[in-house]
N, C-alpha and C. Protein backbone atom coordinates (compact mmCIF):
# COMPACT_ATOMS: atom_id res chain seq x y z
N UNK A 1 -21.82 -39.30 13.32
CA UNK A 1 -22.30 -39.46 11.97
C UNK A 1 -21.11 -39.41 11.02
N UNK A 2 -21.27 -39.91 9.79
CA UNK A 2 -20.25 -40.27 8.93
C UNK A 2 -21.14 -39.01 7.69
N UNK A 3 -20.37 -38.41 7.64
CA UNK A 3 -20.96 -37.36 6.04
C UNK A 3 -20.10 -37.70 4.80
N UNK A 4 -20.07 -38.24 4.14
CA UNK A 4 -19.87 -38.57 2.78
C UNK A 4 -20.12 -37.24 1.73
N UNK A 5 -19.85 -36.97 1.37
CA UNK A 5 -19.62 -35.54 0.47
C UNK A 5 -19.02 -35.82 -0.67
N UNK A 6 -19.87 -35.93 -1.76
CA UNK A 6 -19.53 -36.46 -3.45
C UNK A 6 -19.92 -34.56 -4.35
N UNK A 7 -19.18 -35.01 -5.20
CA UNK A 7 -19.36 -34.39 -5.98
C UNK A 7 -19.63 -34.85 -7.53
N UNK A 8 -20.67 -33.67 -7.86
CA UNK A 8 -21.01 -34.51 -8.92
C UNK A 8 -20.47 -35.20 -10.27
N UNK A 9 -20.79 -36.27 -11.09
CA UNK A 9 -20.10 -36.16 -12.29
C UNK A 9 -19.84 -35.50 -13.03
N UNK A 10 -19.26 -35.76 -13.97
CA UNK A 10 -19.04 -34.97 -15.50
C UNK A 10 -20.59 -34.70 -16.02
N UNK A 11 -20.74 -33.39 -16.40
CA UNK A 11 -22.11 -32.60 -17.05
C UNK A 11 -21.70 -32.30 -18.12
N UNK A 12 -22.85 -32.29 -19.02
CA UNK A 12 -22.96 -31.30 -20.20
C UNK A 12 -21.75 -29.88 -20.29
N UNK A 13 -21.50 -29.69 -20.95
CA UNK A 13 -21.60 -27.65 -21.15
C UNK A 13 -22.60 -27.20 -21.32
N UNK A 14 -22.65 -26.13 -20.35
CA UNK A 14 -23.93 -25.23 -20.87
C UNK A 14 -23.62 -24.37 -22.06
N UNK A 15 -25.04 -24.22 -22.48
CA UNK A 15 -25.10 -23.74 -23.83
C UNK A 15 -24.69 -22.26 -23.34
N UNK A 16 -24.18 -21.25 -24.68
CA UNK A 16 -24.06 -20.34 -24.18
C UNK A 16 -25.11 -19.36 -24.13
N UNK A 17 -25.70 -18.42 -23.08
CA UNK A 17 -26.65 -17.74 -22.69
C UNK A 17 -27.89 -18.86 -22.16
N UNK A 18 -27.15 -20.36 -21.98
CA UNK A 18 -28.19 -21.40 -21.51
C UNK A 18 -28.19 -21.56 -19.95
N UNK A 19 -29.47 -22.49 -19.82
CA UNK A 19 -29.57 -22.74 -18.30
C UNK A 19 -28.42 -23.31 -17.97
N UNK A 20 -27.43 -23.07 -16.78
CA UNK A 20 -26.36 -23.78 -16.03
C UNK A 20 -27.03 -25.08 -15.53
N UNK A 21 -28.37 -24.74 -14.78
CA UNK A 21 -28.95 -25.76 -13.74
C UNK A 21 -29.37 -26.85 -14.75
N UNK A 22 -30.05 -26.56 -15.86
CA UNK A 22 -30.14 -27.93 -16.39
C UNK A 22 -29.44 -28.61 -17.15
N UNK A 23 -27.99 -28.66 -16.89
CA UNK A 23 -27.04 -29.43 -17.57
C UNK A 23 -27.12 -30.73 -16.75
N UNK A 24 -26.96 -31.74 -17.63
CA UNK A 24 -27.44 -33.42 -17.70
C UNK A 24 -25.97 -33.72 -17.51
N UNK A 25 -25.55 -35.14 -17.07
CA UNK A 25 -24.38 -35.84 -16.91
C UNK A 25 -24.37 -36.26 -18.55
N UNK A 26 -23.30 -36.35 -18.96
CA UNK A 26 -22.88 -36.74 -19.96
C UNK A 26 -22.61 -38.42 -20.04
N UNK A 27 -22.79 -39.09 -21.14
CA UNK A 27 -22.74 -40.86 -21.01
C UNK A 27 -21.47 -41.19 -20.42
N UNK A 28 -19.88 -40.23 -20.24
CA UNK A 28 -19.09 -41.13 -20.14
C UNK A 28 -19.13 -40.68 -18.08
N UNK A 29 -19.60 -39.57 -18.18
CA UNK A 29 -19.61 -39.02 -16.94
C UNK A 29 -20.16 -40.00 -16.35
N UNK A 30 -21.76 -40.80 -16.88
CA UNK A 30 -22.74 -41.75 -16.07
C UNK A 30 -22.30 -42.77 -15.55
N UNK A 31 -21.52 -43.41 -17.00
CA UNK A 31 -20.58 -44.64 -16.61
C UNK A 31 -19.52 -44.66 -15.80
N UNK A 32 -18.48 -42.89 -15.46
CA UNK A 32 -17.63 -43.32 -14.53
C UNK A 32 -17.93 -43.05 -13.33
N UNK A 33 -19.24 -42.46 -13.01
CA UNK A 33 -19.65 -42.39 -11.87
C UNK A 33 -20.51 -43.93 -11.49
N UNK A 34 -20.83 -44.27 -12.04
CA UNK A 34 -21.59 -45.98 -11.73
C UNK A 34 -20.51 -46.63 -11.05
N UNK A 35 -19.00 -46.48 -12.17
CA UNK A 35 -18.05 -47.64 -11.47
C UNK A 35 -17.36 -46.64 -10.26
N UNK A 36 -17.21 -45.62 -10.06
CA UNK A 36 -17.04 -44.82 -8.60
C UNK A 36 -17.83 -45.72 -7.63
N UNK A 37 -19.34 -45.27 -7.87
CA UNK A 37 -20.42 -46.10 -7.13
C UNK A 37 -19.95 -47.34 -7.06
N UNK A 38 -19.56 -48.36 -7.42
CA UNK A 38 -19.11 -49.80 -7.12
C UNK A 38 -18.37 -49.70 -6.25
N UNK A 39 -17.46 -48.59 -6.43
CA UNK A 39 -16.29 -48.66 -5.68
C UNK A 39 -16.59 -47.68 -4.04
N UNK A 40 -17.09 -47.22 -3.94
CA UNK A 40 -18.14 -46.77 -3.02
C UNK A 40 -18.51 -47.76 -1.80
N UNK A 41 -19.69 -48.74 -2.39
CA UNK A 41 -20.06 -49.96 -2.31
C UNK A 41 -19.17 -50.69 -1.77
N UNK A 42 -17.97 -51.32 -2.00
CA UNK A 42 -16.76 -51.83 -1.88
C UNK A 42 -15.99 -51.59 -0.49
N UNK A 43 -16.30 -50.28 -0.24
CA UNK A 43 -16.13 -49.29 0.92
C UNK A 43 -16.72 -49.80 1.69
N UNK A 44 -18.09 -50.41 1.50
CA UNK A 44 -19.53 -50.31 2.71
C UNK A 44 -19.96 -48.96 2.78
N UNK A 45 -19.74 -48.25 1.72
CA UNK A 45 -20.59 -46.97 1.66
C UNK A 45 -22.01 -47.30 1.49
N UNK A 46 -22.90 -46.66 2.97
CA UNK A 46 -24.47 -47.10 2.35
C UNK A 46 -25.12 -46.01 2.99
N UNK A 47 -25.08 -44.73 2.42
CA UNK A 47 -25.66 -43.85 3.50
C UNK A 47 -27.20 -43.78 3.82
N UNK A 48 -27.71 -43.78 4.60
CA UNK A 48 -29.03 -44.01 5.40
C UNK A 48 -30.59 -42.72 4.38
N UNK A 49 -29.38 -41.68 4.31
CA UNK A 49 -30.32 -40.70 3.76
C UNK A 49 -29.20 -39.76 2.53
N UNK A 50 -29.22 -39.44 1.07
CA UNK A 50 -28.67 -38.75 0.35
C UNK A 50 -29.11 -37.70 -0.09
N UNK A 51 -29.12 -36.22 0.55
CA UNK A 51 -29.67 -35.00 0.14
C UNK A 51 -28.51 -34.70 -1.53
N UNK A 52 -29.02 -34.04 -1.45
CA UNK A 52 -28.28 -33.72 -3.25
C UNK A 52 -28.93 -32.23 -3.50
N UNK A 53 -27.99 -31.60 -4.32
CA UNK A 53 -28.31 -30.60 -5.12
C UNK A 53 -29.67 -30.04 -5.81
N UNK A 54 -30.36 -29.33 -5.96
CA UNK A 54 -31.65 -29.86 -7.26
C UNK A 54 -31.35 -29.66 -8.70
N UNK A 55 -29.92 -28.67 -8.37
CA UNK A 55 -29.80 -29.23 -10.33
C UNK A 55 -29.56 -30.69 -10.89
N UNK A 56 -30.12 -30.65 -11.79
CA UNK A 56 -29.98 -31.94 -12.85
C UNK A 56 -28.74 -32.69 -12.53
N UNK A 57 -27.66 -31.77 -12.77
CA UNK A 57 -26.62 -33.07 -13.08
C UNK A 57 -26.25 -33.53 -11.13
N UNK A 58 -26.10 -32.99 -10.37
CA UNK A 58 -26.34 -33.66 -9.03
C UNK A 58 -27.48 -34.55 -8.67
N UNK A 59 -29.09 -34.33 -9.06
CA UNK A 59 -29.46 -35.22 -8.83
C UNK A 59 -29.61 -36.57 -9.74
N UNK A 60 -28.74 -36.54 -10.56
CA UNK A 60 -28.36 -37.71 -11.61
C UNK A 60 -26.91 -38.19 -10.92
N UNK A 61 -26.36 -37.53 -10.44
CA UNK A 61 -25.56 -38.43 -9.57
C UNK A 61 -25.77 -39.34 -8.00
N UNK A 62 -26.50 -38.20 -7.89
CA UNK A 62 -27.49 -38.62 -6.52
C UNK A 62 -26.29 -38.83 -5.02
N UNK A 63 -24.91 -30.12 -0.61
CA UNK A 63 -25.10 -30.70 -1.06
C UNK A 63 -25.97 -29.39 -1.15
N UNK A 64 -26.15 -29.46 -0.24
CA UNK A 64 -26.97 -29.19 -0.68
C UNK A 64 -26.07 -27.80 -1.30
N UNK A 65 -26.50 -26.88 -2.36
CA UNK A 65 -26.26 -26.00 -3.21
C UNK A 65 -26.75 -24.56 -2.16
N UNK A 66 -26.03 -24.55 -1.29
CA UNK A 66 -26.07 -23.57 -0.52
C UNK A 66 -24.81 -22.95 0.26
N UNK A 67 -24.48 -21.96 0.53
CA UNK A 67 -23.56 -21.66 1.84
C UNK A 67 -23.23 -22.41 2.62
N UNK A 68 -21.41 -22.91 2.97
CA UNK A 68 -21.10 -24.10 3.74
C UNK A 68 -21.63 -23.99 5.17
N UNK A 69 -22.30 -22.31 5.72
CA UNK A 69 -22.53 -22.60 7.37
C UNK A 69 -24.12 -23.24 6.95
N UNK A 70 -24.42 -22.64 6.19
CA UNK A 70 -26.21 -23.02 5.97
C UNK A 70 -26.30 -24.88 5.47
N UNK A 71 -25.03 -25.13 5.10
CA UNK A 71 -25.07 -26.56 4.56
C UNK A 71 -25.03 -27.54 6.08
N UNK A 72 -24.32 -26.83 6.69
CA UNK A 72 -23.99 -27.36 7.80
C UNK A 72 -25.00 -27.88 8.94
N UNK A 73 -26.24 -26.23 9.29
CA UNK A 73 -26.85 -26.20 10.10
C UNK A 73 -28.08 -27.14 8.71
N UNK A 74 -28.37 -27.44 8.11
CA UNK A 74 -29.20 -27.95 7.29
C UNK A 74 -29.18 -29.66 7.27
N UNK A 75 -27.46 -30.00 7.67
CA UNK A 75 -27.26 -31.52 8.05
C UNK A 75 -28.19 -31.65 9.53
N UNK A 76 -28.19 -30.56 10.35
CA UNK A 76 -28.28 -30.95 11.85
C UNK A 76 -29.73 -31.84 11.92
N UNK A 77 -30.90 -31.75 11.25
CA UNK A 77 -31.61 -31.83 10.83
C UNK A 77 -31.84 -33.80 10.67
N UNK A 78 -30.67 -34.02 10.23
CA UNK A 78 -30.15 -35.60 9.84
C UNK A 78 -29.26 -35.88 10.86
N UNK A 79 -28.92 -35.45 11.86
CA UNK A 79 -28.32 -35.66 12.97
C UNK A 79 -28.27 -37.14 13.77
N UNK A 80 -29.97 -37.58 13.63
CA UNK A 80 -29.70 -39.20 14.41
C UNK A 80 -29.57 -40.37 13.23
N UNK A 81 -29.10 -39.92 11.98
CA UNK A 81 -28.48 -40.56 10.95
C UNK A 81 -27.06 -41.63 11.46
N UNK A 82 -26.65 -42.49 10.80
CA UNK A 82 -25.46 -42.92 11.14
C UNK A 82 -24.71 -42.73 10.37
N UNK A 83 -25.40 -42.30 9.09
CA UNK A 83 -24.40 -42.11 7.44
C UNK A 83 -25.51 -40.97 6.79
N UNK A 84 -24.57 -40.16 6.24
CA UNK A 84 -25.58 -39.11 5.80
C UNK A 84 -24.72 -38.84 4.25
N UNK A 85 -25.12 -38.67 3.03
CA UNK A 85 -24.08 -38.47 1.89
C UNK A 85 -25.16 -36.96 1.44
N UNK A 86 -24.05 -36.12 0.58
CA UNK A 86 -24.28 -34.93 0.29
C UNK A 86 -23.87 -35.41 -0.90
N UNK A 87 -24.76 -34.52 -1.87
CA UNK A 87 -24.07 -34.47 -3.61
C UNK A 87 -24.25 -33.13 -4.08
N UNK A 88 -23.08 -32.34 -4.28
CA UNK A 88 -23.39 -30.86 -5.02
C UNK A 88 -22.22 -30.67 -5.91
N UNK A 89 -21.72 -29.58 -5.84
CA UNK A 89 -20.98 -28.62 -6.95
C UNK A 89 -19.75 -27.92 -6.22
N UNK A 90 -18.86 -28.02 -6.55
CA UNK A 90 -18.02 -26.98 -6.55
C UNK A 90 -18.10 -25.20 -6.31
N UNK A 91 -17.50 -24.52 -5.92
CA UNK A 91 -16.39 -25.02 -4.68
C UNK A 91 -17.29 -24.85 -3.09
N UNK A 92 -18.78 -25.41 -3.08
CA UNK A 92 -19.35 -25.03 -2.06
C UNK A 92 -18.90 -26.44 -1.18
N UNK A 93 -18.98 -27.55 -1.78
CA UNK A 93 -18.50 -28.93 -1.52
C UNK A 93 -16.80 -28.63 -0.15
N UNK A 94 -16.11 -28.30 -1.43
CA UNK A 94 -14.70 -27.88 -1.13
C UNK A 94 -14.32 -27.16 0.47
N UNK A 95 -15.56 -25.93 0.28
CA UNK A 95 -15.77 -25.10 1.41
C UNK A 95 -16.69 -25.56 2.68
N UNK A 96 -17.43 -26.08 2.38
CA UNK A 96 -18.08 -26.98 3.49
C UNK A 96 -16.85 -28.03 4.25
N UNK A 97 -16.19 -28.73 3.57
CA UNK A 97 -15.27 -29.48 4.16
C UNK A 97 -14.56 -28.84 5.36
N UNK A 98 -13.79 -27.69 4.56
CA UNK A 98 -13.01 -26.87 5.53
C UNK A 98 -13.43 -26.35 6.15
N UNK A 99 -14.67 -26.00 6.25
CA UNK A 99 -15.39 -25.13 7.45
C UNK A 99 -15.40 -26.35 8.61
N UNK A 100 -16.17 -27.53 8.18
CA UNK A 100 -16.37 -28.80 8.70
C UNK A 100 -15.06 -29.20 9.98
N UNK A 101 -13.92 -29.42 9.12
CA UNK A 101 -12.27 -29.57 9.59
C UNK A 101 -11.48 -28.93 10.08
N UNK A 102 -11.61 -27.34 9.81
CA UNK A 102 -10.59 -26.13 9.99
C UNK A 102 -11.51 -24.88 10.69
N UNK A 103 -12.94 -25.32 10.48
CA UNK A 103 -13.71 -24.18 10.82
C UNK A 103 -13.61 -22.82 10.15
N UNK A 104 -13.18 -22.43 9.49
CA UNK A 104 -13.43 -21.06 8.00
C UNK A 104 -13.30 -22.44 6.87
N UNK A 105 -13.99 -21.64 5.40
CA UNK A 105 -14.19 -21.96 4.43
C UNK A 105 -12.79 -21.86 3.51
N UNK A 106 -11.86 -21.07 4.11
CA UNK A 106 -10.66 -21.12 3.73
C UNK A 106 -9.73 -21.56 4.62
N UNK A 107 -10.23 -22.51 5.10
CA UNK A 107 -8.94 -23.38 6.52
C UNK A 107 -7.85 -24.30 5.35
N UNK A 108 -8.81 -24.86 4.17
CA UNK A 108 -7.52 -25.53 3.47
C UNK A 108 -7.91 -25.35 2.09
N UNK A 109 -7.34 -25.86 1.18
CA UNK A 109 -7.52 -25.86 0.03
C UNK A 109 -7.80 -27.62 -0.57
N UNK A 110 -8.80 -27.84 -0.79
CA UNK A 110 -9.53 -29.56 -0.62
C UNK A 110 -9.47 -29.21 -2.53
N UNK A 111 -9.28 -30.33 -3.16
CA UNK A 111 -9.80 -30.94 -4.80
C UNK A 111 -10.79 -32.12 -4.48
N UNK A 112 -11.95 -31.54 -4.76
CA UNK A 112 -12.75 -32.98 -4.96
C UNK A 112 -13.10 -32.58 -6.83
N UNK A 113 -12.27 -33.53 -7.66
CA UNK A 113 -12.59 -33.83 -9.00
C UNK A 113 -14.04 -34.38 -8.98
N UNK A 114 -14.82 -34.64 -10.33
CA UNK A 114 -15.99 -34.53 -10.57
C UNK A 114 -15.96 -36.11 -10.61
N UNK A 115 -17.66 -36.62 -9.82
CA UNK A 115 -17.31 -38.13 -8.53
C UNK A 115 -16.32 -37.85 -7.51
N UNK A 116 -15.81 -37.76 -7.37
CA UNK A 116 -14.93 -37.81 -5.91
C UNK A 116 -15.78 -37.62 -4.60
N UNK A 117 -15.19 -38.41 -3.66
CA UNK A 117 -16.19 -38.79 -2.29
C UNK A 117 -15.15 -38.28 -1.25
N UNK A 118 -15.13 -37.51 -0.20
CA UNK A 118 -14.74 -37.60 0.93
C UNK A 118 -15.41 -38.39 2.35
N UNK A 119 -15.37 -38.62 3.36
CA UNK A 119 -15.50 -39.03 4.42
C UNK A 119 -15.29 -38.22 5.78
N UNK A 120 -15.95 -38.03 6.45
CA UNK A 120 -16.29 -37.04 7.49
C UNK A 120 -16.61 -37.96 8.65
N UNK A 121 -16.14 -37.65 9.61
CA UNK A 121 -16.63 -38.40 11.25
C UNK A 121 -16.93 -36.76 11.76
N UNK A 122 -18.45 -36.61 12.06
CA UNK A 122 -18.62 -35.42 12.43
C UNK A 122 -19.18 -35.71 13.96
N UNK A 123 -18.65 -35.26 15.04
CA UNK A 123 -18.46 -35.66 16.40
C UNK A 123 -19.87 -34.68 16.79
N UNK A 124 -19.48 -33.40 16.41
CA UNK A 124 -20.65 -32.26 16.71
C UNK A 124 -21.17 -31.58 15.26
N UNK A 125 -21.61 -30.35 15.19
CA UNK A 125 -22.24 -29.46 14.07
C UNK A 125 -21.77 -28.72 14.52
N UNK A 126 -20.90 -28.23 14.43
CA UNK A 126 -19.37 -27.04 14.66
C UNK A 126 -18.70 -27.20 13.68
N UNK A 127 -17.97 -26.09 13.68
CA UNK A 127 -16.98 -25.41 12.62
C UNK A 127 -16.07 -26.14 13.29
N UNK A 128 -15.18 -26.93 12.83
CA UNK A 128 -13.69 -27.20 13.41
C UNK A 128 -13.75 -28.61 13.94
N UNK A 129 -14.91 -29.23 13.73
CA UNK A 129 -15.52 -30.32 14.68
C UNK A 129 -14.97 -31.75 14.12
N UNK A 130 -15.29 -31.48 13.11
CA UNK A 130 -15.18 -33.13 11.89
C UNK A 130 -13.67 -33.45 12.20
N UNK A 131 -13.86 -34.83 11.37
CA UNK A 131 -12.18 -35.55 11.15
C UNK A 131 -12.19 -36.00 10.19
N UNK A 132 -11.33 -35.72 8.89
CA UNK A 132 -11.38 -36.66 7.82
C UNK A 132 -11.06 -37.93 7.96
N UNK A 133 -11.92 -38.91 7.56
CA UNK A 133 -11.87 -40.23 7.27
C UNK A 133 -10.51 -40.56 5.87
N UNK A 134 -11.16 -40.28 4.94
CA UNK A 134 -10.60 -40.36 3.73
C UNK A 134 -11.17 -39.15 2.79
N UNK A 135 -10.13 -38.93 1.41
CA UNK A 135 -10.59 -38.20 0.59
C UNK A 135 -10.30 -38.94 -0.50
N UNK A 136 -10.84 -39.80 -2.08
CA UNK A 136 -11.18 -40.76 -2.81
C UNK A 136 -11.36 -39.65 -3.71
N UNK A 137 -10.28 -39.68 -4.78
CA UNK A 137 -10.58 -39.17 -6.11
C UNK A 137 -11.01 -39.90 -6.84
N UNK A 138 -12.06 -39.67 -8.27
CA UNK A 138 -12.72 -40.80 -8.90
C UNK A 138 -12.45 -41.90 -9.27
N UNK A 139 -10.94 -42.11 -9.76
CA UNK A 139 -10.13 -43.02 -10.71
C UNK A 139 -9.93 -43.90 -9.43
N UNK A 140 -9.21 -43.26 -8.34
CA UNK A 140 -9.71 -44.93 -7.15
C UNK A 140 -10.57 -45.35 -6.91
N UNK A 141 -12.11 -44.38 -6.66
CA UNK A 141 -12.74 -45.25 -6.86
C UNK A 141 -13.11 -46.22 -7.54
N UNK A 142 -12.85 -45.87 -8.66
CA UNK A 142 -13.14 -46.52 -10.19
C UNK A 142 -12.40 -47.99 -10.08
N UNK A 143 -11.06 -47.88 -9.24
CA UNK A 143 -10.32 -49.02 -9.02
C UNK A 143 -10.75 -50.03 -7.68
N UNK A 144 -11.37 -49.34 -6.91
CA UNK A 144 -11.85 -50.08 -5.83
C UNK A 144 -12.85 -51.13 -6.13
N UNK A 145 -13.48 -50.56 -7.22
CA UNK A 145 -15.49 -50.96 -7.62
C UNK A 145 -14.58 -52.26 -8.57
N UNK A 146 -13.57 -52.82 -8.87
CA UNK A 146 -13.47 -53.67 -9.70
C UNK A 146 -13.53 -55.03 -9.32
């Protein structure tokens, strides 16, 4: 399986003493995640099934918002997938990777900026198992989708 792991766009600020979870993508956030998405596309990114976050601004990007072992055993689930994409938040994204690659949540230190996509060849559902494909900060994508 191929795991694709985005993170979400640019959100709102939360208000202060406001809900975190319902912060909305912001217009320029929408638009540079659309041309990410082109550039995605461009890739032959087409994943079969996209779990996502349930806050707002992840599922406006369109992972799950949990613990990277619980994220993990939660893919197994999507297992006879051929492409599976995740959309969440920081730094659970980050830490899932490395658990994924290095097996602990602190095996490396990963930046996925807000849109940014990695690529995963996950052989098993083990810690240590995956291979990075690629890691795609937004602005290439942004350049790919043109």
């Amino acid at each position: 399986m191929i795991l694709y792991v985005v993170r979400h766009a640019i959100a709102e600020d939360a208000p202060a003493g406001g809900d975190d979870g319902a912060r909305k993508l912001t217009g320029p956030g929408r638009k540079k995640m659309k041309a990410a998405a082109a550039g995605l596309r461009a890739l032959g990114v087409a994943p079969a099934v996209v779990l996502t976050s349930p806050l707002v601004r992840a599922v406006e990007t369109a992972a799950i918002d949990v613990a990277p072992a619980d994220t993990l055993k939660g893919l197994r689930a999507f297992g006879r997938h051929e492409d599976v994409m995740i959309v969440g938040h920081e730094p659970n994204l980050s830490r899932t990777i490395a658990l994924l690659l290095f097996g602990a949540t602190d095996g490396a230190s990963i930046e996925l900026k807000k849109g940014a996509c990695a690529a995963l060849e996950l052989a098993a559902f083990e810690p240590g198992e995956a291979t990075l494909h690629w890691l795609l900060q937004p602005r290439l994508l942004r350049r790919l989708g043109r």
